[in-house]
N, C-alpha and C. Protein backbone atom coordinates (compact mmCIF):
# COMPACT_ATOMS: atom_id res chain seq x y z
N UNK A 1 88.99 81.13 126.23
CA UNK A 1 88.48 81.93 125.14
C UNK A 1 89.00 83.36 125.20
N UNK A 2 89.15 83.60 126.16
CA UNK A 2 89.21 85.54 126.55
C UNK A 2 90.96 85.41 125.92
N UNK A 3 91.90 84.73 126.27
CA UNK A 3 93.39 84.56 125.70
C UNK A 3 93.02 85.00 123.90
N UNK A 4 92.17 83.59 123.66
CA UNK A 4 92.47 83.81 122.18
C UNK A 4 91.60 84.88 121.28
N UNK A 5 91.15 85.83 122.20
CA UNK A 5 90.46 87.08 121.71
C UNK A 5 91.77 88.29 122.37
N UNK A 6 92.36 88.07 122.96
CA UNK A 6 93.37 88.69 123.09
C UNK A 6 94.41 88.74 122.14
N UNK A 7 94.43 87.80 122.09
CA UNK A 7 95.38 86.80 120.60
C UNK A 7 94.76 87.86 119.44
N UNK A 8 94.02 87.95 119.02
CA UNK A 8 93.38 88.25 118.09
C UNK A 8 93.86 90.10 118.07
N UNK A 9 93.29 90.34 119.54
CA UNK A 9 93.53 92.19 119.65
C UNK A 9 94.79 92.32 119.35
N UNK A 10 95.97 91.80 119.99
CA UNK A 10 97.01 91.93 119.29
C UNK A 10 97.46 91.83 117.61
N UNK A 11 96.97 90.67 117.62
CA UNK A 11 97.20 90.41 115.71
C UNK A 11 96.76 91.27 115.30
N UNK A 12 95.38 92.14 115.39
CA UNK A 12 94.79 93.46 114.65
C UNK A 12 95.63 94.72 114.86
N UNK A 13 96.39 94.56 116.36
CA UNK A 13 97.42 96.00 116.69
C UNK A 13 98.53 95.79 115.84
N UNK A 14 98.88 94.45 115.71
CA UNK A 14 100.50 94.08 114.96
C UNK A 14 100.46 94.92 113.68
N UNK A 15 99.06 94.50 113.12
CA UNK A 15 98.82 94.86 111.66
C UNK A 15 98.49 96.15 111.52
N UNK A 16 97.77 97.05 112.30
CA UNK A 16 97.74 98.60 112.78
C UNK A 16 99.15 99.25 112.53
N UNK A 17 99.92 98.75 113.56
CA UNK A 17 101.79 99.12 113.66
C UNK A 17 102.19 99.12 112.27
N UNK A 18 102.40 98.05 111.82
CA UNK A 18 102.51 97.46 110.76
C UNK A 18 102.26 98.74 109.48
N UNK A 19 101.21 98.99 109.64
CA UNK A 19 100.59 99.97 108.82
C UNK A 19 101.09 101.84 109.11
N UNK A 20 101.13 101.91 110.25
CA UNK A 20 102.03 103.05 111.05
C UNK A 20 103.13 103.41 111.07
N UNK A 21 103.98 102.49 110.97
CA UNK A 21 105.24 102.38 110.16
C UNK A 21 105.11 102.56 108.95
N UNK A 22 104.68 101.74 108.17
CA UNK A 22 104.58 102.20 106.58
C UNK A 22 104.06 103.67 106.45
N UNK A 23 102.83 103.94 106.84
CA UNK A 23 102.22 105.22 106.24
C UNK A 23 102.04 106.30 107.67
N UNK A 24 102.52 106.13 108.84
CA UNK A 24 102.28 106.91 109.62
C UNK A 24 102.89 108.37 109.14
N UNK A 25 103.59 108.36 108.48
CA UNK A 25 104.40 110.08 108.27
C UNK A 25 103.82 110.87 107.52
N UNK A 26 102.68 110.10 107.20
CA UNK A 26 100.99 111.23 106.64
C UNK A 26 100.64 112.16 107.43
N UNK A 27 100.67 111.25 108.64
CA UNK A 27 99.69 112.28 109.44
C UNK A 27 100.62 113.42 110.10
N UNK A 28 102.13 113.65 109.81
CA UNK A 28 102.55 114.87 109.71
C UNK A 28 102.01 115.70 108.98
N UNK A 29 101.65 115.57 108.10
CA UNK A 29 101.28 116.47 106.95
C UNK A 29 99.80 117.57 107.77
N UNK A 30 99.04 116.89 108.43
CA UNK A 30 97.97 117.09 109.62
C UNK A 30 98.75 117.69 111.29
N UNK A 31 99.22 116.90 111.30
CA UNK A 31 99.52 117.00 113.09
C UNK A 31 101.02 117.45 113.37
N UNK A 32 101.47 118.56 113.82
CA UNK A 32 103.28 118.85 113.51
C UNK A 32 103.47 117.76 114.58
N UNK A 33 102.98 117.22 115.75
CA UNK A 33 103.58 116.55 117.12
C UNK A 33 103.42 114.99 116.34
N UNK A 34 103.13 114.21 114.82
CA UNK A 34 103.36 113.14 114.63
C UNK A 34 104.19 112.49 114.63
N UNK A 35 105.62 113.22 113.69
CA UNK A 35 106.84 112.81 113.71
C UNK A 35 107.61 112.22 115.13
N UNK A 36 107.29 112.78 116.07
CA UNK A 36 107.49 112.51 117.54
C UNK A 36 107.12 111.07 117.52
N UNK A 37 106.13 110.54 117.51
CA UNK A 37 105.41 109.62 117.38
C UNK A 37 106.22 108.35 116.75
N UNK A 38 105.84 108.88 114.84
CA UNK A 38 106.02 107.61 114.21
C UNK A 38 107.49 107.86 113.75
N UNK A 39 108.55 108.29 113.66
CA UNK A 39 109.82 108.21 113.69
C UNK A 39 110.39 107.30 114.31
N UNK A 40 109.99 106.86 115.89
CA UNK A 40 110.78 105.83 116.61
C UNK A 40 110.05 104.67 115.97
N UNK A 41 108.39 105.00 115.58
CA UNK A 41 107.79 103.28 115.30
C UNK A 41 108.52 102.97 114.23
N UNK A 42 109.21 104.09 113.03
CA UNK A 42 109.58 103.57 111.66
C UNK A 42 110.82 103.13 112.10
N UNK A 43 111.61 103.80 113.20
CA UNK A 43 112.98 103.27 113.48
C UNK A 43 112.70 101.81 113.57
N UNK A 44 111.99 101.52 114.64
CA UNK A 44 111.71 100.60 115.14
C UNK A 44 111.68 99.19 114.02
N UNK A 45 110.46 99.84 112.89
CA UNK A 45 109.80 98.66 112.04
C UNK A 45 111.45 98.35 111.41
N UNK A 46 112.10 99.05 110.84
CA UNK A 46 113.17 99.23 110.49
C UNK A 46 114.36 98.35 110.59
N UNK A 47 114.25 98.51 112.01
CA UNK A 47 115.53 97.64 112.90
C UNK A 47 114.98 96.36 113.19
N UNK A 48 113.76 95.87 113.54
CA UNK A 48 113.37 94.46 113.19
C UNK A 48 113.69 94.09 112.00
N UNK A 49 113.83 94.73 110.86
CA UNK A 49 113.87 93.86 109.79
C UNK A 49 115.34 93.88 109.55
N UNK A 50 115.40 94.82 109.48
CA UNK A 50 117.12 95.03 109.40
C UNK A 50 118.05 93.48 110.10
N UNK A 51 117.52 93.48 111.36
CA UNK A 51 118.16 92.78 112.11
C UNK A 51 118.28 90.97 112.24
N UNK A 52 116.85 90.88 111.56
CA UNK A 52 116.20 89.60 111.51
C UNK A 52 115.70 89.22 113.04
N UNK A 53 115.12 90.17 113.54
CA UNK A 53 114.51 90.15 114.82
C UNK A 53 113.20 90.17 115.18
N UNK A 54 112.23 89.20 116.25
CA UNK A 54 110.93 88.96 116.61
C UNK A 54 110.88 90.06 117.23
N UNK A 55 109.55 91.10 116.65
CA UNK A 55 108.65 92.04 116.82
C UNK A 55 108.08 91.46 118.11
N UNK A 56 108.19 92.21 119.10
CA UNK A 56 107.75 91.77 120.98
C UNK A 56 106.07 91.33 120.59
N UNK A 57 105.27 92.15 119.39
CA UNK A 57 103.90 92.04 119.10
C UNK A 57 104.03 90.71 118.81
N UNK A 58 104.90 89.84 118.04
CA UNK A 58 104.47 88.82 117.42
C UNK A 58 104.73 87.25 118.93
N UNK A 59 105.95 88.00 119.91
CA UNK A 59 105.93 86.96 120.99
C UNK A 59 104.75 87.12 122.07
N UNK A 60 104.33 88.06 121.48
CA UNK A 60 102.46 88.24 122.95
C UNK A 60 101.63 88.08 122.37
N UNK A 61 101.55 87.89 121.77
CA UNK A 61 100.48 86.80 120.52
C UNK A 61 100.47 85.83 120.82
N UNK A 62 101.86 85.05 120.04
CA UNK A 62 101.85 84.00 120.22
C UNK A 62 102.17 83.10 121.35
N UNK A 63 102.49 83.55 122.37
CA UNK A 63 102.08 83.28 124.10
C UNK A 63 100.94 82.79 124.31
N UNK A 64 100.13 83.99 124.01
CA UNK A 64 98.30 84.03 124.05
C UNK A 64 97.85 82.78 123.49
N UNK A 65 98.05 82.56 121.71
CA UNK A 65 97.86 81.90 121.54
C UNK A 65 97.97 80.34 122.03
N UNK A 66 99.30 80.16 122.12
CA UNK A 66 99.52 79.06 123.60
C UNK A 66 98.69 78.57 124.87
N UNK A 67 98.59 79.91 125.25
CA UNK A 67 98.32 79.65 126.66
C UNK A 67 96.72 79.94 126.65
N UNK A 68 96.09 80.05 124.95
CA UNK A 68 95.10 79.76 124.72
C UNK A 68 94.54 78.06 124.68
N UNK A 69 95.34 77.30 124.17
CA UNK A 69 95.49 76.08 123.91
C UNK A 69 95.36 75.93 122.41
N UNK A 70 95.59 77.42 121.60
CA UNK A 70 95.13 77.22 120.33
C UNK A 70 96.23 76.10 119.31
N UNK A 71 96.33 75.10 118.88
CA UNK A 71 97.43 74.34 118.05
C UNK A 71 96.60 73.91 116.99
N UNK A 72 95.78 73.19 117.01
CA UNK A 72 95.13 72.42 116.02
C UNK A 72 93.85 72.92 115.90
N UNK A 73 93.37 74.03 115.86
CA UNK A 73 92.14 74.84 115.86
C UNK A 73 91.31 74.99 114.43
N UNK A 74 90.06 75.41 114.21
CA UNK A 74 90.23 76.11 113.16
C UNK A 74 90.16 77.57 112.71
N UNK A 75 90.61 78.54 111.91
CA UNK A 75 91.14 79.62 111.77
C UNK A 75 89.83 80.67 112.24
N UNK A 76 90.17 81.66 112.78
CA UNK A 76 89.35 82.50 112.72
C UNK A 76 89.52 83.57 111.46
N UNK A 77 88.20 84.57 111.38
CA UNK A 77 88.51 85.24 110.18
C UNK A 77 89.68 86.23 110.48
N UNK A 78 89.88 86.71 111.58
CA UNK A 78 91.23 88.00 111.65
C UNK A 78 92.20 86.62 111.22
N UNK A 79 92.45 85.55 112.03
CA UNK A 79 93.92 84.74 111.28
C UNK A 79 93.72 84.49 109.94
N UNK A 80 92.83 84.13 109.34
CA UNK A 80 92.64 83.65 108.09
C UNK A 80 93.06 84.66 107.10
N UNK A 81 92.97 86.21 107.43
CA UNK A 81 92.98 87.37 106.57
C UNK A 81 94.26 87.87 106.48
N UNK A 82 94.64 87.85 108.09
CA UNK A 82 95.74 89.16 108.57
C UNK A 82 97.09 87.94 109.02
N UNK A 83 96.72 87.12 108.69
CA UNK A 83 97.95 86.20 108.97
C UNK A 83 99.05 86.19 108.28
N UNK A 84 98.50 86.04 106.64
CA UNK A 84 99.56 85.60 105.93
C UNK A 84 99.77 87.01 105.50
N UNK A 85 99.18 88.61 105.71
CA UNK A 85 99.59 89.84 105.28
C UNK A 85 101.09 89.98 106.27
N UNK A 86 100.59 90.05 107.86
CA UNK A 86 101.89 90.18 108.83
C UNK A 86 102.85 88.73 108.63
N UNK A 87 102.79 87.90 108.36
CA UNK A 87 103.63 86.96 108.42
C UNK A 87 103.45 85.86 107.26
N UNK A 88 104.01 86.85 106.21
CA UNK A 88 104.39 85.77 104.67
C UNK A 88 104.30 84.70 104.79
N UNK A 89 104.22 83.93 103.94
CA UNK A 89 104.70 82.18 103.40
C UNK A 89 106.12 82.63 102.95
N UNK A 90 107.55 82.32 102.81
CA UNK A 90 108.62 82.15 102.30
C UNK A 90 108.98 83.64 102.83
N UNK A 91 109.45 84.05 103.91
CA UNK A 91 109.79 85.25 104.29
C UNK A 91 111.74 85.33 104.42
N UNK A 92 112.02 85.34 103.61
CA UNK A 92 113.83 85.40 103.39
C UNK A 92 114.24 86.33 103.88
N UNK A 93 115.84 86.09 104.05
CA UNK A 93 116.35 87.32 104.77
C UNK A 93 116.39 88.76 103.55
N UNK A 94 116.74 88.20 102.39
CA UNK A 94 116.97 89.39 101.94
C UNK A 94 115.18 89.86 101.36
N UNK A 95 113.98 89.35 101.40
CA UNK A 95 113.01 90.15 101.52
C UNK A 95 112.28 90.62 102.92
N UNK A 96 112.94 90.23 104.00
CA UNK A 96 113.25 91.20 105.31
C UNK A 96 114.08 92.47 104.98
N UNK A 97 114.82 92.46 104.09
CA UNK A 97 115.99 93.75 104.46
C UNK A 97 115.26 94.99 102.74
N UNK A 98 114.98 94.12 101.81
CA UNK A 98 113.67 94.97 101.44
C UNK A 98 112.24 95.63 102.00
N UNK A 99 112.30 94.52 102.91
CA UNK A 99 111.05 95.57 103.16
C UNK A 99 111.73 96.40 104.18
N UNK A 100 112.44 96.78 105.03
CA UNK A 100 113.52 97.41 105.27
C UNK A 100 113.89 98.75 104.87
N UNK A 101 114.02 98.63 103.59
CA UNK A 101 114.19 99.98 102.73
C UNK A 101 113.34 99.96 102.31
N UNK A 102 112.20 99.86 102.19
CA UNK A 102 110.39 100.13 101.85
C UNK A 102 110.54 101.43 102.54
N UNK A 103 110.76 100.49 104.16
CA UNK A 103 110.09 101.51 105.35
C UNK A 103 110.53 102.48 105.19
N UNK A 104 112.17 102.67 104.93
CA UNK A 104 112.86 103.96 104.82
C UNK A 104 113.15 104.98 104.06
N UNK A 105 112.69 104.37 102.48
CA UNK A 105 112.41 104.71 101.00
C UNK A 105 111.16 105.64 101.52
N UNK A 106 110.39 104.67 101.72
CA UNK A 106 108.83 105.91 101.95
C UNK A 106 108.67 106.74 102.62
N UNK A 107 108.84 106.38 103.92
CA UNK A 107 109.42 107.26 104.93
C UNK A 107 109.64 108.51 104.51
N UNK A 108 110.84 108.61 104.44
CA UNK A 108 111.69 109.34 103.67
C UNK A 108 111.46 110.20 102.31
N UNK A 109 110.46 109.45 101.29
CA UNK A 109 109.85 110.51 100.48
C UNK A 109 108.74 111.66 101.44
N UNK A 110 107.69 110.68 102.20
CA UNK A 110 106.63 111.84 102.84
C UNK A 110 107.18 112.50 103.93
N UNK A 111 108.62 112.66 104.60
CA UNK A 111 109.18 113.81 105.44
C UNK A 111 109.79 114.87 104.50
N UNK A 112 110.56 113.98 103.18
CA UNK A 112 110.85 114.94 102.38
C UNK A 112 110.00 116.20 101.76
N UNK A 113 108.38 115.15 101.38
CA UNK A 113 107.14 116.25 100.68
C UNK A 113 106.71 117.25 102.26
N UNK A 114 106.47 116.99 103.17
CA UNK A 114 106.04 117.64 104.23
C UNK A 114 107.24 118.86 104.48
N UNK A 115 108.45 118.64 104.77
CA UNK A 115 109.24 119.72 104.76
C UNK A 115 109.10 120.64 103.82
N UNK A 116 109.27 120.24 102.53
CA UNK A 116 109.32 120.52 101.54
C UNK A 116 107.99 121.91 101.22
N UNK A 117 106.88 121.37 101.68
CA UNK A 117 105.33 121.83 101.91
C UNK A 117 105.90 122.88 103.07
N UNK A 118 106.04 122.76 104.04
CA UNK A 118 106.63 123.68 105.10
C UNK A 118 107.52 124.48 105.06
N UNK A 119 108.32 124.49 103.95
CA UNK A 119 108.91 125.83 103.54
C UNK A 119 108.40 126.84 102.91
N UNK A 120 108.24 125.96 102.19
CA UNK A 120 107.09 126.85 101.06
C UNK A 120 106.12 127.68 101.48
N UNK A 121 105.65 127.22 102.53
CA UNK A 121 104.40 127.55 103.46
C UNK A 121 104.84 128.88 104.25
N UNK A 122 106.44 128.94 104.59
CA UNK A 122 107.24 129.72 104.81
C UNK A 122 106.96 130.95 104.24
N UNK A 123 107.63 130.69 102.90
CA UNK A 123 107.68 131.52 101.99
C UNK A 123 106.41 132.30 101.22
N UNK A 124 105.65 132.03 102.04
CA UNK A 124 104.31 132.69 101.03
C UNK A 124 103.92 133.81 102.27
């Protein structure tokens, strides 16, 4: 049991990350030491997709899950919810390499508004 509650802490961190990557470059706007931070996670989310490569979160999971004995179970509510958000039905390469430029599209607008805010901030 303790595996597949582990199983679980991970699946809730995957989806945390997950979310940190997408919107972590907010909390620049708050904290100047964020960018430090979520820059390598966005690199990171980035280059998994880019690459068509397993997120290390999704092979210690599913270890857990294994070495839970979980196969033929029935769902808990974190899998039932957060399953099919981190890991689509029909996940293609080229909507891997979109979400891809999601990460870097957005990204990339809220370093742009934060600098942008920080000059200005300059200038007054």
């Amino acid at each position: 049991m303790s595996y597949r509650i582990a199983a679980d802490f991970f699946l809730v961190f995957h989806f945390l990350f997950i979310l940190f990557v997408l919107f972590g470059g907010l909390f620049a706007f708050r904290f100047r030491w964020a960018p430090a931070i979520h820059i390598p996670a966005a690199a990171w989310g980035a280059f998994v997709e880019i690459t068509g490569r397993l997120c290390p979160l999704t092979t210690i999971e599913v270890w857990l899950r294994r070495t839970a004995g979980d196969s033929g179970y029935s769902e808990s509510f974190i899998e039932h919810y957060l399953y099919p958000i981190i890991y689509p039905a029909g996940l293609t390469r080229a909507l891997q390499l979109g979400l891809a430029g999601m990460v870097i599209l957005l990204n990339a607008a809220i370093y742009g508004w934060v600098v942008y805010l920080r000059v200005q901030s300059k200038r007054k």
